[in-house]
Protein backbone atom coordinates (compact mmCIF):
# COMPACT_ATOMS: atom_id res chain seq x y z
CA UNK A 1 -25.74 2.98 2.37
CA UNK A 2 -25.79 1.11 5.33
CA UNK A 3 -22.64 1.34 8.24
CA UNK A 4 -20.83 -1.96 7.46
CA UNK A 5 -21.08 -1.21 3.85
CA UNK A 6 -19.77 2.00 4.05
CA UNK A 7 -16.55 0.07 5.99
CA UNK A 8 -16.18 -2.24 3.56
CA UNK A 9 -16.23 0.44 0.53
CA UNK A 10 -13.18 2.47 2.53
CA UNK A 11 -11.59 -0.26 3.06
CA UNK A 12 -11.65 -1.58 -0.75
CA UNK A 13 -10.15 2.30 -1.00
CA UNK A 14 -7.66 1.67 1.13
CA UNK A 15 -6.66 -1.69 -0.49
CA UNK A 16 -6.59 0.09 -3.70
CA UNK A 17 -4.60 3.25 -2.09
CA UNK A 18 -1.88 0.31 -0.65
CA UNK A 19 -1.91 -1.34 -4.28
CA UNK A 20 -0.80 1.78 -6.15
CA UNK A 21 1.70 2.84 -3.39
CA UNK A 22 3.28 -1.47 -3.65
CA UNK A 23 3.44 -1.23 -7.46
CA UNK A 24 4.86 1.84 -7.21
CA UNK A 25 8.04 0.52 -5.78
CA UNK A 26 8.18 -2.66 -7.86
CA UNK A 27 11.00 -1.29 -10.32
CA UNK A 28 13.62 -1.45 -7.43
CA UNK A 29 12.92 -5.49 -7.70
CA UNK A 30 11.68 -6.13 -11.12
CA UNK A 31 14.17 -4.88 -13.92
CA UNK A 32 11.92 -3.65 -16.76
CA UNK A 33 9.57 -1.90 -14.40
CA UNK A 34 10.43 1.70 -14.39
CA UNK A 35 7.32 3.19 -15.95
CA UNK A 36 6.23 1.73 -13.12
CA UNK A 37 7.40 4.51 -10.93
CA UNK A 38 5.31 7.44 -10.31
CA UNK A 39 5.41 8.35 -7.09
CA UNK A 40 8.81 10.67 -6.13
CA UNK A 41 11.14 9.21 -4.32
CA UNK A 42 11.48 10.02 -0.52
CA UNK A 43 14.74 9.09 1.93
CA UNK A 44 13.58 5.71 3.52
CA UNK A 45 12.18 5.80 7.32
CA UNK A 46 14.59 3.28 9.51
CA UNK A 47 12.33 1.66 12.38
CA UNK A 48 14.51 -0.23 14.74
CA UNK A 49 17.23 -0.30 12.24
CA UNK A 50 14.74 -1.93 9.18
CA UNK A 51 14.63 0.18 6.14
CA UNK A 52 10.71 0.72 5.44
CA UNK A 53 10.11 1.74 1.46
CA UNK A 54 7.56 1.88 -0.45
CA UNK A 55 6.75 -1.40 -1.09
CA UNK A 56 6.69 -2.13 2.72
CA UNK A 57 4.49 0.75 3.09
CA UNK A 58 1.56 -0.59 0.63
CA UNK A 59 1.92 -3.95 2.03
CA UNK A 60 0.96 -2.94 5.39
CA UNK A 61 -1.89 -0.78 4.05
CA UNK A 62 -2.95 -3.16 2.27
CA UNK A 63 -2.72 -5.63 5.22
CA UNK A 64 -5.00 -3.17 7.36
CA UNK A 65 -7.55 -3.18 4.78
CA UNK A 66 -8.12 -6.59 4.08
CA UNK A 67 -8.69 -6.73 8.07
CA UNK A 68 -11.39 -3.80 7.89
CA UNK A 69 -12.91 -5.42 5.43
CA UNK A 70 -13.19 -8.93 6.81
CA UNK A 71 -14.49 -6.75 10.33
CA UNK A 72 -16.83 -4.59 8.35
């Protein structure tokens, strides 16, 4: 397995990682979606007075993959 490919496969990981931990916190959004919910719950992290969650959480991982994989 060559370097760049070897990027690109952690960084489909990490995509999939960010996935799960976004879909996790879909049934605070979507009514219907509790069996959803697998991860336990957690008190949210305040940055600059924003309340991060879950769902924020995945999205940016999910952000940082797609750019390793477009640099890998």
């Amino acid at each position: 397995m060559t370097r760049s490919r070897g990027r690109l496969a952690f960084a489909v990981l990490l995509f999939i990682v960010g996935l799960a931990i976004f879909v996790d916190d879909l049934h605070d959004f979507l009514p219907g979606m509790e069996w959803l919910h697998w991860m336990p719950d957690f008190n949210p992290i305040y940055i600059l007075g924003f309340h991060l969650q879950h769902l924020y959480i995945g999205g940016l991982i999910m952000l940082v993959a797609l750019i390793m994989a477009a640099y890998a």
